[in-house]
Protein backbone atom coordinates (compact mmCIF):
# COMPACT_ATOMS: atom_id res chain seq x y z
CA UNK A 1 2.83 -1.52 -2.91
CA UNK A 2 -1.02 -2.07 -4.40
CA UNK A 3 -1.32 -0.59 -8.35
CA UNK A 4 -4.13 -2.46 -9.81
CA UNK A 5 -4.24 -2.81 -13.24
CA UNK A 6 -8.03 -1.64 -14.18
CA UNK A 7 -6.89 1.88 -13.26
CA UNK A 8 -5.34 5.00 -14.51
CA UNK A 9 -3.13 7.35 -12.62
CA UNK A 10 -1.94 11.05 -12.23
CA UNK A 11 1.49 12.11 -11.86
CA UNK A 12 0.13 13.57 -8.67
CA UNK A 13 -0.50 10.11 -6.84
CA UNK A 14 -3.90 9.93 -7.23
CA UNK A 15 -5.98 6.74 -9.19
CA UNK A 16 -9.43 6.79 -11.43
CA UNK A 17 -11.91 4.31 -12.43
CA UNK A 18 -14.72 4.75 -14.82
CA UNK A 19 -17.82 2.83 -13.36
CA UNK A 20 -20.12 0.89 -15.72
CA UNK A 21 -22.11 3.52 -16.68
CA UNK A 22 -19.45 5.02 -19.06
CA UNK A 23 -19.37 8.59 -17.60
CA UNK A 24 -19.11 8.40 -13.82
CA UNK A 25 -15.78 7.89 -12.35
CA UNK A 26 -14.70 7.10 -8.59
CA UNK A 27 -11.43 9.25 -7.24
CA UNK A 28 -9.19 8.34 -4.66
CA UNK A 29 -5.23 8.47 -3.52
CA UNK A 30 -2.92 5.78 -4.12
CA UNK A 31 -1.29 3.26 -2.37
CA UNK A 32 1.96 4.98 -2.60
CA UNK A 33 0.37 8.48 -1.68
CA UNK A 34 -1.22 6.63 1.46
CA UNK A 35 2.34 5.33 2.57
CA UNK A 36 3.96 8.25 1.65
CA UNK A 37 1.54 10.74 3.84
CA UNK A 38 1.55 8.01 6.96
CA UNK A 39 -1.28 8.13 9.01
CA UNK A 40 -4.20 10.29 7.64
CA UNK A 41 -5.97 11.90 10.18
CA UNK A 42 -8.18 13.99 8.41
CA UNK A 43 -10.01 14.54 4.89
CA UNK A 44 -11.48 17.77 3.75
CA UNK A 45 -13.35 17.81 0.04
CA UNK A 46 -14.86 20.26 -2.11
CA UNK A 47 -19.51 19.53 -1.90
CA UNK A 48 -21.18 17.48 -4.53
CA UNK A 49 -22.19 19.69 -7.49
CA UNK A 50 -18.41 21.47 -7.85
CA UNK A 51 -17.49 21.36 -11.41
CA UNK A 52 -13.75 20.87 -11.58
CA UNK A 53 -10.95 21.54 -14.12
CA UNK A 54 -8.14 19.08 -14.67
CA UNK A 55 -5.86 18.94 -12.17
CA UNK A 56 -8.09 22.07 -10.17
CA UNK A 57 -7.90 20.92 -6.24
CA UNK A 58 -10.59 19.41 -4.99
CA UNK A 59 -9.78 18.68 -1.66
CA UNK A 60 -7.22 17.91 0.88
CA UNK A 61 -5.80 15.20 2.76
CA UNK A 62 -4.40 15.75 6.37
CA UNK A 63 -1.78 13.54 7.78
CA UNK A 64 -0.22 13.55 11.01
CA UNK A 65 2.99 15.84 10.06
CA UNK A 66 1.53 17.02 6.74
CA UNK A 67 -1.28 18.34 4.48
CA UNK A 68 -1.52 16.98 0.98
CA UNK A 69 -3.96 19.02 -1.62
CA UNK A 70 -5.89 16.21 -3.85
CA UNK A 71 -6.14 17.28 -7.94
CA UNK A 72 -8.91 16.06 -9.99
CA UNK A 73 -7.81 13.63 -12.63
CA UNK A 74 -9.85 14.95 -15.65
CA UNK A 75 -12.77 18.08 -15.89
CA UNK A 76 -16.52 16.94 -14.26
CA UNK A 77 -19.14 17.01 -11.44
CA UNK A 78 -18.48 16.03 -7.92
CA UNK A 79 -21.25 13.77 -7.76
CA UNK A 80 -20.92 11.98 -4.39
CA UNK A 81 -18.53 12.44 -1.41
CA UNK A 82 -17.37 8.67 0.40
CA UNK A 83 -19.17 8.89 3.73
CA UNK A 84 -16.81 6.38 5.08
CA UNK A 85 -14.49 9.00 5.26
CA UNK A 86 -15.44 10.20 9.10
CA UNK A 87 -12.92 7.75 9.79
CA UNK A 88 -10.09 8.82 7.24
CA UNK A 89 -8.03 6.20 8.44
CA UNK A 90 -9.59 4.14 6.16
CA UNK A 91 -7.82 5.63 3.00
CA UNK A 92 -4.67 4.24 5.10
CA UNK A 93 -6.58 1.06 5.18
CA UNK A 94 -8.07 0.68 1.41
CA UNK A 95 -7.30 3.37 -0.59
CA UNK A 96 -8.82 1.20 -4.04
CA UNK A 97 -11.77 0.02 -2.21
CA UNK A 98 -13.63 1.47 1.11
CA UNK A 99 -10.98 4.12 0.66
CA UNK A 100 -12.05 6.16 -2.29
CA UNK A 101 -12.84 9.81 -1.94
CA UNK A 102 -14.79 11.02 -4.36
CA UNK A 103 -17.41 10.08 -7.70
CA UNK A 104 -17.61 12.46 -10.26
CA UNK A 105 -19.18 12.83 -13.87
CA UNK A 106 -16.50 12.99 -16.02
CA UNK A 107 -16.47 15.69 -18.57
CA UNK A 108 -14.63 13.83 -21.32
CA UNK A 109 -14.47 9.74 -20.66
CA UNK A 110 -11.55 9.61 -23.15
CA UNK A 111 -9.58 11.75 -20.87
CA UNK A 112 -8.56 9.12 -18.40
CA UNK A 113 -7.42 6.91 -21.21
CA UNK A 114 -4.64 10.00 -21.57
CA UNK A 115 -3.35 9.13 -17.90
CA UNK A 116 -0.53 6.75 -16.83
CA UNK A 117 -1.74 2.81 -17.19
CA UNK A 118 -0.24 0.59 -14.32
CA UNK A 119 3.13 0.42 -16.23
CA UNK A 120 3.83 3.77 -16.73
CA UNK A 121 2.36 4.56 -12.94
CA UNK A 122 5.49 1.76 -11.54
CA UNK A 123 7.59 3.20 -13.84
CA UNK A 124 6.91 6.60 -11.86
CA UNK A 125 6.80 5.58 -8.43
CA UNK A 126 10.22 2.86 -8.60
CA UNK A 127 7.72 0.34 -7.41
């Protein structure tokens, strides 16, 4: 199992990444959540411009014997939906990369520093 070390991580299986610009974040499941699920079929998320509170659902992810709700890491903006995600099998594929779900504006930056690092993410999973 994939848990890069440049990003933080919910309880709830999903990672975040704060992009250059200090304020903008991209969202997406984890490895583990991907394996877990099996074969995602389908991926329904809130429009760009929902504010969201921590851990407020922002979406959901359909797999072929179950639906998992996705929770926003920290407060902010849905800025941008992944169009790549017509084909949802491609969070199966890449969920760090091509497989991300969501870019938001993040509320608070120093929030994600609050969330599990790599370590503490292992640690969680057994990985």
């Amino acid at each position: 199992m994939t848990i890069p070390e440049d990003l933080r991580y919910t309880k709830d299986h999903e990672w975040i990444k704060l992009l250059a610009d200090g304020s903008t974040a991209m969202v997406g499941i984890t490895d583990f959540a991907q394996h877990e699920l099996g074969d995602i079929v389908f991926v329904e998320l809130k429009s760009a411009g929902t504010v969201l509170k921590e851990h407020e659902v922002f979406g959901t992810v359909e797999a072929v014997k179950t639906v998992a709700d996705l929770f926003a890491p920290v407060a902010g903006e849905l800025l941008e939906l992944n169009p790549g995600l017509d084909s949802a099998e491609i969070v199966n594929q890449d969920p760090y990369n091509d497989g991300w779900l969501v870019k938001m504006k993040v509320q608070n930056p120093a929030a994600i520093h609050a969330l599990l690092d790599a370590e503490a993410y292992r640690q969680l999973t057994g990985e």
